[in-house]
Protein backbone atom coordinates (compact mmCIF):
# COMPACT_ATOMS: atom_id res chain seq x y z
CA UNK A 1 32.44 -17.66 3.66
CA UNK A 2 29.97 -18.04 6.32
CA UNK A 3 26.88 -15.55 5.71
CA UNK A 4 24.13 -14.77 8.20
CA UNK A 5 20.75 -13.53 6.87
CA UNK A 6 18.93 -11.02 8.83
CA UNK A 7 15.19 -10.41 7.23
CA UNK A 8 11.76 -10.92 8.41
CA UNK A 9 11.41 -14.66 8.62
CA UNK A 10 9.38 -15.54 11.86
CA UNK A 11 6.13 -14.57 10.73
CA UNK A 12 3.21 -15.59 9.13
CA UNK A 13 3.39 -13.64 5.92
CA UNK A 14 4.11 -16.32 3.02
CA UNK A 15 6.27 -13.84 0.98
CA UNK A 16 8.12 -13.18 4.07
CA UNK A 17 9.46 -16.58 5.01
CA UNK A 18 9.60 -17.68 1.24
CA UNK A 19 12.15 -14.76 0.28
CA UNK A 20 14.05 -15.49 3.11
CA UNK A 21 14.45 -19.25 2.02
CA UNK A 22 14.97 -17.84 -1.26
CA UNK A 23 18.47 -15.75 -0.25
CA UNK A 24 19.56 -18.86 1.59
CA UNK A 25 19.07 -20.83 -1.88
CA UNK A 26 20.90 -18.52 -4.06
CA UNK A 27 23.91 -17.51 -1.25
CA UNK A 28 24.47 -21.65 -1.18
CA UNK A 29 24.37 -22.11 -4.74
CA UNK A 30 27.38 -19.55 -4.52
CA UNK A 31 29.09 -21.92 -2.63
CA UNK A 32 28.77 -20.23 0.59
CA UNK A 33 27.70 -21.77 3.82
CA UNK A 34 24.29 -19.55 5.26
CA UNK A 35 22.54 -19.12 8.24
CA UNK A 36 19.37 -17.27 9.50
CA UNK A 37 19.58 -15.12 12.71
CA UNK A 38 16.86 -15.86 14.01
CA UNK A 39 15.15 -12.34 15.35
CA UNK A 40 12.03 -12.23 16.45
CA UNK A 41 9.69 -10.18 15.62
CA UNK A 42 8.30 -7.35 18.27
CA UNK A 43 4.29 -7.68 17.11
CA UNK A 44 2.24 -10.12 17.39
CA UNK A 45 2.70 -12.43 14.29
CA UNK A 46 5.88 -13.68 15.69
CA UNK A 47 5.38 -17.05 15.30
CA UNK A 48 8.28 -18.53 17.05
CA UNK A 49 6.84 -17.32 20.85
CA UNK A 50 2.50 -17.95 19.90
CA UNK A 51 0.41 -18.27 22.42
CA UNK A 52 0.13 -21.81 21.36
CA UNK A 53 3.24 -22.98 23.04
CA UNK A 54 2.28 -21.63 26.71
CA UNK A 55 -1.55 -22.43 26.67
CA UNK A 56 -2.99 -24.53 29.92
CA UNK A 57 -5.29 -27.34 29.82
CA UNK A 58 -8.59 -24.81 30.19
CA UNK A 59 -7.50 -23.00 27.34
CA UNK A 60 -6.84 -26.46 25.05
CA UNK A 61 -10.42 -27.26 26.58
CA UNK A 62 -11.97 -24.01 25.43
CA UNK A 63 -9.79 -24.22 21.93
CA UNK A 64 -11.02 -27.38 21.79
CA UNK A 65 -14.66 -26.51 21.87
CA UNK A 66 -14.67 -23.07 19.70
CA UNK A 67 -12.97 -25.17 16.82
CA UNK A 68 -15.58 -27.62 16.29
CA UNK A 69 -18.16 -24.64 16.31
CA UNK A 70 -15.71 -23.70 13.51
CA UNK A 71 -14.59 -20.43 15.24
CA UNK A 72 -11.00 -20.04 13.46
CA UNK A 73 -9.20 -21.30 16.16
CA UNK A 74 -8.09 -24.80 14.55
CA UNK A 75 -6.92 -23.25 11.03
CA UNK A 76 -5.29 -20.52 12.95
CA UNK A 77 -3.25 -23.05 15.16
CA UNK A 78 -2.79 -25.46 11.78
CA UNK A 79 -1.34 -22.43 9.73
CA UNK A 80 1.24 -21.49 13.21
CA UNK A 81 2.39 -24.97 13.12
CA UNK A 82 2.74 -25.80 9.84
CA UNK A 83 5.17 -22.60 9.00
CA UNK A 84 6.94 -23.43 12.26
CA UNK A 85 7.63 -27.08 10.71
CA UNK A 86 8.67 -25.48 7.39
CA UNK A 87 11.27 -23.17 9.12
CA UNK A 88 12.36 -25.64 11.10
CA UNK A 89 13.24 -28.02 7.96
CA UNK A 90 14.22 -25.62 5.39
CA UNK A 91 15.52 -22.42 6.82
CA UNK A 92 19.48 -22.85 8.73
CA UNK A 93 18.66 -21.02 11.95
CA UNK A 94 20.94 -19.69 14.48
CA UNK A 95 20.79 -21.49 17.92
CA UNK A 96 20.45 -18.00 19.58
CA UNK A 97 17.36 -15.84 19.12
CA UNK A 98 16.48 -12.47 20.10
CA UNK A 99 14.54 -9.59 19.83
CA UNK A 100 16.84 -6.84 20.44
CA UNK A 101 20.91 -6.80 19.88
CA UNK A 102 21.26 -6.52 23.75
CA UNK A 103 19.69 -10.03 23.71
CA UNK A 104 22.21 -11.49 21.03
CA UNK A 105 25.71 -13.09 21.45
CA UNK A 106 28.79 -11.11 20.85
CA UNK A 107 30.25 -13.72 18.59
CA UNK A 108 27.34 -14.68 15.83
CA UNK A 109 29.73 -17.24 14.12
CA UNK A 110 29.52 -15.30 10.71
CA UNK A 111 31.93 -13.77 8.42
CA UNK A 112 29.92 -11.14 6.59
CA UNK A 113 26.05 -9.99 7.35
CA UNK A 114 23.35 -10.01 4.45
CA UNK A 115 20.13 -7.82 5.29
CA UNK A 116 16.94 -7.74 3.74
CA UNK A 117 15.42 -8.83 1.36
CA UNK A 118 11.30 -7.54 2.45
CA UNK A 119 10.43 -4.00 4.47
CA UNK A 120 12.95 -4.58 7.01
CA UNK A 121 13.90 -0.89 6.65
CA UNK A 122 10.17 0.53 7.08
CA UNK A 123 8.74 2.48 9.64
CA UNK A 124 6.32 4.61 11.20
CA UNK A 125 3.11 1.58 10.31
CA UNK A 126 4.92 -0.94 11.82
CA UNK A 127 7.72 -2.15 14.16
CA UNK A 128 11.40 -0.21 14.71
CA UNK A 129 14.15 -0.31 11.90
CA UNK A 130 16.85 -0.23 14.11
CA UNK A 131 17.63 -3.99 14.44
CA UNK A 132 17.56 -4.06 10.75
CA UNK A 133 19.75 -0.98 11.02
CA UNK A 134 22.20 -2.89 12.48
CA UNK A 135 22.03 -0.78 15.68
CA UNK A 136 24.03 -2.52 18.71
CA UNK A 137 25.00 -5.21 16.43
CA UNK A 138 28.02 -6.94 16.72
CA UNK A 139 30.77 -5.15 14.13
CA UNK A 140 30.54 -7.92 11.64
CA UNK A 141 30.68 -6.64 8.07
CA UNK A 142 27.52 -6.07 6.60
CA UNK A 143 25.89 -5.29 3.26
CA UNK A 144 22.05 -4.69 2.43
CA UNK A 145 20.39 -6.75 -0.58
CA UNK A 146 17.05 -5.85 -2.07
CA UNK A 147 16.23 -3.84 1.37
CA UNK A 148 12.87 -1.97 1.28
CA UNK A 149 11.51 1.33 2.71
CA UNK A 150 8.00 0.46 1.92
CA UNK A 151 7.72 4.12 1.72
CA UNK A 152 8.42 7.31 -0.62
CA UNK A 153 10.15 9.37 1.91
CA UNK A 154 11.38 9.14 5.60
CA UNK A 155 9.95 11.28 8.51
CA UNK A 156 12.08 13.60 9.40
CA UNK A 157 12.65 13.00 12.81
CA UNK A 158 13.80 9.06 11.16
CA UNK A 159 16.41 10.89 9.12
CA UNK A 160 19.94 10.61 11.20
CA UNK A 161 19.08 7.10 12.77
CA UNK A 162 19.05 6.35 9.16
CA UNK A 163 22.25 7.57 8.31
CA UNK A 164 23.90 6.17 10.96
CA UNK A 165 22.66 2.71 10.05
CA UNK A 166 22.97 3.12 6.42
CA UNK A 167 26.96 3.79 7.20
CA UNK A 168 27.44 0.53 8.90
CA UNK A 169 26.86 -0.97 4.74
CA UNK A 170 29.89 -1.30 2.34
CA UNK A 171 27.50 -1.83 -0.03
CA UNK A 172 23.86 -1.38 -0.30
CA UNK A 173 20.35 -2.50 -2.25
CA UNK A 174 17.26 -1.85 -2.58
CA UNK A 175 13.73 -3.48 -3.99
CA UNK A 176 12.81 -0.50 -5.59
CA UNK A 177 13.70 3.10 -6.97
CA UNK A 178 11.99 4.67 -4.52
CA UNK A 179 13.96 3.34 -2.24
CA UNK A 180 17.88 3.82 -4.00
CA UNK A 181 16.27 7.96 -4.67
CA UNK A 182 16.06 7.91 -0.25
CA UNK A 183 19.36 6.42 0.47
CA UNK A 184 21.45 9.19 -2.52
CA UNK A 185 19.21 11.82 -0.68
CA UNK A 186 21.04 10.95 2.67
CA UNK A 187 24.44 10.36 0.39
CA UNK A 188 25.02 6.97 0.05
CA UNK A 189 24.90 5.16 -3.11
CA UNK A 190 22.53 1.98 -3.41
CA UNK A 191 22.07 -0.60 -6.60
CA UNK A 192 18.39 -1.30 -7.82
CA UNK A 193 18.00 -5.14 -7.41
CA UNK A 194 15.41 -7.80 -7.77
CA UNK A 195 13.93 -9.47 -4.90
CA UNK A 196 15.49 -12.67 -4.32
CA UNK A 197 12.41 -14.92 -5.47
CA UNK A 198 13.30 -13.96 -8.78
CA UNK A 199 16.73 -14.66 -8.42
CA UNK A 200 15.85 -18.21 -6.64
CA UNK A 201 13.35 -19.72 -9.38
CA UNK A 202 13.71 -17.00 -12.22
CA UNK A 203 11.53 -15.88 -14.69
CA UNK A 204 8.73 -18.25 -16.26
CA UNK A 205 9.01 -17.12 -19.37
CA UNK A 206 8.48 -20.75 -21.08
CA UNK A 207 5.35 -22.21 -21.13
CA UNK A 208 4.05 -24.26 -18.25
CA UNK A 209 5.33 -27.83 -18.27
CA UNK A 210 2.20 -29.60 -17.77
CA UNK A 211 -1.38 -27.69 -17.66
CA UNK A 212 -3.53 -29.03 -14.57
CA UNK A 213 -6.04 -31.61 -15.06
CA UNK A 214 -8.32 -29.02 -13.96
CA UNK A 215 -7.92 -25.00 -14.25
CA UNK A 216 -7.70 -23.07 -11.05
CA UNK A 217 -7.84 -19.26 -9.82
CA UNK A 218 -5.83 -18.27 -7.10
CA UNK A 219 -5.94 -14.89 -4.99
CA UNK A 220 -3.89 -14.00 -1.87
CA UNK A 221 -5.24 -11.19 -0.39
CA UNK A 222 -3.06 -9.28 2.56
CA UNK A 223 -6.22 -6.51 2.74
CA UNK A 224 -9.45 -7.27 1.34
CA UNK A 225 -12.09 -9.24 3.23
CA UNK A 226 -12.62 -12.60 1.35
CA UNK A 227 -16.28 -12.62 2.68
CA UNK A 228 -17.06 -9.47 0.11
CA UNK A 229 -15.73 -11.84 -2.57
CA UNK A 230 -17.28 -15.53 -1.63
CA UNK A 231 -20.28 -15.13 -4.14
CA UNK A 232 -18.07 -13.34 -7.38
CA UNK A 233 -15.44 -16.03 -7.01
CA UNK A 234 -18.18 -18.83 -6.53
CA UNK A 235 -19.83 -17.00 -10.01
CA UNK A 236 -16.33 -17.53 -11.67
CA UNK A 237 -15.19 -21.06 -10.95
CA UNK A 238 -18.86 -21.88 -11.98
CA UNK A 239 -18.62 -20.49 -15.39
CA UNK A 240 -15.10 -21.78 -16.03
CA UNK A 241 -15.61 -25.04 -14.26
CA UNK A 242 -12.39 -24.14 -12.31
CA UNK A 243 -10.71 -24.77 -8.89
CA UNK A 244 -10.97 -21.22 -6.83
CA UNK A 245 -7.80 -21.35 -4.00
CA UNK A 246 -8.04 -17.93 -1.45
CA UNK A 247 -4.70 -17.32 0.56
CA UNK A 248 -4.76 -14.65 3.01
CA UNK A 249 -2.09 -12.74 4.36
CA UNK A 250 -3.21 -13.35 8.08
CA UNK A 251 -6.11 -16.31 9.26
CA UNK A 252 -9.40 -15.62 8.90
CA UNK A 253 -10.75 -15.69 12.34
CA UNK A 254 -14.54 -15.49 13.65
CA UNK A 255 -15.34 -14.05 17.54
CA UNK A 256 -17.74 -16.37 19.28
CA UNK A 257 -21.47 -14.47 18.79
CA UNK A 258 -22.38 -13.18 21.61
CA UNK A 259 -26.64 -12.44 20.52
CA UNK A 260 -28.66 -14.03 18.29
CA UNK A 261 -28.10 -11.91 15.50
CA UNK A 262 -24.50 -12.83 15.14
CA UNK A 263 -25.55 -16.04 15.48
CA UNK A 264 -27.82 -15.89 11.98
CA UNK A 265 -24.88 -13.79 10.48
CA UNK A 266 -22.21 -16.74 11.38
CA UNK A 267 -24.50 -19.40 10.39
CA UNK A 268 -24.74 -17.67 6.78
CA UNK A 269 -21.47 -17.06 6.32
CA UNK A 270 -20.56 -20.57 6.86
CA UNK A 271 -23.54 -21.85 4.29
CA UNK A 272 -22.03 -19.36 1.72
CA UNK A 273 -18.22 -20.96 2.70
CA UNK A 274 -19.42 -24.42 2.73
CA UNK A 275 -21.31 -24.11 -0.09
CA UNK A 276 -19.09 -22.07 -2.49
CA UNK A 277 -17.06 -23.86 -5.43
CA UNK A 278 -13.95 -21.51 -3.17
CA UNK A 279 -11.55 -22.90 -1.10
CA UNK A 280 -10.35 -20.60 1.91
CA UNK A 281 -6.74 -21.98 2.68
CA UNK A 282 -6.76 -20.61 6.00
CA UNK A 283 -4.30 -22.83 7.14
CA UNK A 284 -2.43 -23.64 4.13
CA UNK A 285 1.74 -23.57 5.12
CA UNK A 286 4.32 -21.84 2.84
CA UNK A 287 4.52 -25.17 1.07
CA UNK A 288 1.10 -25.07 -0.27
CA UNK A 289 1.15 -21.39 -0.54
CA UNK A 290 3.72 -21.74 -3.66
CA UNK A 291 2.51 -24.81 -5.04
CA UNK A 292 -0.36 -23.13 -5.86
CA UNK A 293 1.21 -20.74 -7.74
CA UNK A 294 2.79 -23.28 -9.78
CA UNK A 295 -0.30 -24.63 -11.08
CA UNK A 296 -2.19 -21.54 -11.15
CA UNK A 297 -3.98 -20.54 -14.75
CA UNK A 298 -5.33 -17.19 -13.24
CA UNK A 299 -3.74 -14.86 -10.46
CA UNK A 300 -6.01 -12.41 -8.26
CA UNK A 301 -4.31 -10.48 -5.13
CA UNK A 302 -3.12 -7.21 -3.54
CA UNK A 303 0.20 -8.75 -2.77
CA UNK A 304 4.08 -7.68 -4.36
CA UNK A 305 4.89 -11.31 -3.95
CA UNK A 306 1.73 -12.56 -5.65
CA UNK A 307 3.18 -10.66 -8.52
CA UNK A 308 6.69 -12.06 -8.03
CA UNK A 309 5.20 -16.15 -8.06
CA UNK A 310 3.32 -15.36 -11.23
CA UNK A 311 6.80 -14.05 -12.85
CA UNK A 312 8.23 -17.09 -11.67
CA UNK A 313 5.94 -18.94 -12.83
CA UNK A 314 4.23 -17.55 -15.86
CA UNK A 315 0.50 -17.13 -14.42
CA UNK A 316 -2.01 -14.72 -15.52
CA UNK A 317 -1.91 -12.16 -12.75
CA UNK A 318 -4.05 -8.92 -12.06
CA UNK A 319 -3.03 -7.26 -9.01
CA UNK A 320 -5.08 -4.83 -6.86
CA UNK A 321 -4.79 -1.09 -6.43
CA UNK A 322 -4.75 -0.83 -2.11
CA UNK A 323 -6.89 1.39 -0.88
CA UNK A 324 -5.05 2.35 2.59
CA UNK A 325 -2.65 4.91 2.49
CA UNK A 326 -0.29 2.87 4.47
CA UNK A 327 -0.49 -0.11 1.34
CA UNK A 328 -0.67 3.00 -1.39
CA UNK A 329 2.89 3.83 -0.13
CA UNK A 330 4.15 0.61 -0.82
CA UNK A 331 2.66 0.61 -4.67
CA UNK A 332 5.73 1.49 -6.80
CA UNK A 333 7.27 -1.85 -6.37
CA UNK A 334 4.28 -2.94 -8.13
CA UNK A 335 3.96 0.00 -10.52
CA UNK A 336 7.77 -1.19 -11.56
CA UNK A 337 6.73 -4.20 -13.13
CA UNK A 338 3.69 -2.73 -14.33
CA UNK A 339 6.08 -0.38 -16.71
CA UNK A 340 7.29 -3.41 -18.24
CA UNK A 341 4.16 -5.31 -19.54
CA UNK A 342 2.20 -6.00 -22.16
CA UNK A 343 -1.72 -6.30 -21.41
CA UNK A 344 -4.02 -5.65 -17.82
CA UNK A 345 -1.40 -6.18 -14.44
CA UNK A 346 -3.11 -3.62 -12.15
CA UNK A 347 -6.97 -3.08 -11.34
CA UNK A 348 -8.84 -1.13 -8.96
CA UNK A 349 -11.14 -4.50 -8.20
CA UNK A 350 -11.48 -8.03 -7.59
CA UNK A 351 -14.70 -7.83 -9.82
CA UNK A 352 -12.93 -5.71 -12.35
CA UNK A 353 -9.74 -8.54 -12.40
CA UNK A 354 -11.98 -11.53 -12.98
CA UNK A 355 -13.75 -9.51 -15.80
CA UNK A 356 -10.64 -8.75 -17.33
CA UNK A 357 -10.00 -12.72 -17.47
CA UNK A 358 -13.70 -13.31 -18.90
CA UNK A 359 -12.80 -11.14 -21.61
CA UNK A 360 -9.76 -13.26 -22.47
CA UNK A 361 -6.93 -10.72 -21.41
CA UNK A 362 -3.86 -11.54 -20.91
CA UNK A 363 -0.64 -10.38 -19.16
CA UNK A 364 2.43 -10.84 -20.75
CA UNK A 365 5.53 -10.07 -18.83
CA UNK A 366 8.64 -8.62 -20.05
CA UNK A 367 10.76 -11.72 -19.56
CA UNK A 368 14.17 -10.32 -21.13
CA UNK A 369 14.12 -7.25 -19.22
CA UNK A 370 13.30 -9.30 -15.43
CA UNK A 371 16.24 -11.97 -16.81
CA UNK A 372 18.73 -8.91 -17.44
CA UNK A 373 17.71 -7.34 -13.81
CA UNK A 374 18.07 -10.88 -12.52
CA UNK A 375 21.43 -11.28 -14.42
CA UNK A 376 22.91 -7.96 -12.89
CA UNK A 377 21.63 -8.61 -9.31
CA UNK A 378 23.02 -11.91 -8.96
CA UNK A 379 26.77 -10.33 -10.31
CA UNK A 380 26.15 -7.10 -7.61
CA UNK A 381 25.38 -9.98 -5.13
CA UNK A 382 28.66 -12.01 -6.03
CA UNK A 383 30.95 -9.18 -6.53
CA UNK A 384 29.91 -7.27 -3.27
CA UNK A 385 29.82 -10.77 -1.07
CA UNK A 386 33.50 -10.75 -2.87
């Protein structure tokens, strides 16, 4: 059968394009043959239309000139062409993109539709769920796997777009309780399923292969500002003679001062940077994104899929309670897993995370109940694809 994925995959946001390439692994290893309609995204991270690709010579001139004043400019660009590369290589996109359905071909060349996994069914913070809803879509049969809400409950004026989206499913999933508890509300039945990552490289319950020659910490942070956590990170890697790797869920990006006092405040915050025992990835590609996390000893971030790479790979992780309501609505995937482990997962801090790891704590995941959740996605998968 010929499947076509439709998920958020032209961005910037590692988990993002790494699920994606995730689904692709695991529908192949089913013996299917997989593409990726390639949608673009309506904001500003799409990737796949940057402002990169239509700059003129002044702007490569002034580019040119902020990035060796180290203004963010160069990372930024690095980090936009290194995930472009990685899509281009790894991911089996669709000669046609769009951004709406009016802007697609009537004949996709697919057999069935797989949506999801990631918030492609969110609203209200971000974006419009009705591409993802299938809304002007070619009829091609579709059904939903590990699609998230990324909220509790939908706004009531969301409610019968909704429905009429949901009913173009024969079968439907979602990431997390939350959201199988919205689509029974509206009457239609949904399966609880893991995201895909897990289904891609499983569950690290074994011990890592090989420990590093040298220990490191890594954090991905999609919220906090790495500049309130230079000199605690610096204090850690220090005391544990350890590698410190910061991932960010956008680049880190510095406006050109424009008085003397921003001036002193840039020049210190690159002393502190160039100084520190931490290494900002700014622009670090998917690639280096999860080799990280293969290595890692210690996991710090505010991220679901910083939890799912330590699963998958058996790392220490502590993740952190968000603070915006928008992120706090998002929490019970992460409260989910949290259920099901032994020792620290969640803390309200970076400084409280790293002193959980200076007091030896651990986190020990429960690896047979992820494996039997894997085990009875990957059969709802099969038997619905079926």
């Amino acid at each position: 059968m010929k499947i076509g994925i439709l998920t958020f995959h032209s961005q910037l946001n590692y988990g993002g394009v790494l699920q994606c390439w995730a689904l692709q692994t695991v529908l192949e290893k089913m013996g299917h043959e997989v593409v990726v309609i390639d949608r673009w995204l309506e904001d500003g991270r799409n990737i796949n239309d940057t402002i990169y690709d239509r700059m003129e010579w002044r702007q490569w001139v002034r580019f040119g000139f902020r990035a060796v004043l180290g203004l963010g400019d160069l990372n930024d660009w690095l980090r936009v062409r290194k995930t472009k590369k990685w899509l281009k290589s790894l991911l089996h996109l669709t000669k046609c993109h769009f951004v709406d359905w009016k802007g697609a071909p009537k004949d996709l060349g697919v057999d069935k539709l797989v949506v999801g996994s990631d918030q492609v069914w969110h609203c209200g913070d971000w974006g419009d769920p009705r591409a993802y809803l299938l809304e002007g879509a070619p009829k091609i049969p579709a059904i939903a796997y590990a699609a998230s809400f990324g909220m509790t409950e939908l706004p009531q004026d969301f409610v019968e777009l909704y429905k009429r989206g949901l009913s173009r499913f024969s079968a439907i999933s979602c990431r997390e309780k939350e959201g199988v508890d919205i689509c029974r509300k509206m009457g239609f039945e949904a399966a609880h399923v893991v995201d895909p990552t897990l289904l891609a490289w499983g569950a690290g319950a074994e011990e890592k292969s090989k420990e590093p020659k040298k220990r490191e910490l890594v954090c991905y942070f999609l919220s906090e500002n790495i500049e309130d956590h230079i000199d605690e990170l610096n204090s850690f890697a220090k005391a544990h003679d350890c590698k410190v790797k910061v991932f960010m869920g956008s680049t880190w990006f510095v406006a050109a001062p424009s008085n003397l006092v921003r001036v002193k405040n840039l020049l210190k915050t690159w002393k502190r940077r160039l100084s520190a025992h931490v290494e900002v990835m700014d622009s670090a590609g998917p690639e280096e994104f999860y080799r990280a996390f293969k290595t890692a000893s210690w996991v710090v971030g505010d991220s679901f899929h910083a939890l799912m790479f330590s699963i998958c790979n058996g790392s220490n992780a502590r993740i952190i309670r968000p603070r915006t309501a928008s992120r706090q609505r998002m929490f019970a995937r992460i409260s989910e897993f949290a259920e099901h482990t032994n020792g620290p997962l969640v803390e309200d801090s970076v400084s409280a995370a790293l002193d959980s790891f200076e007091g030896g704590e651990k986190t020990a995941f429960d690896y047979a109940w992820i494996n039997s959740r894997c085990a009875y996605s990957k059969k709802w998968l099969q038997d619905n694809l079926e």
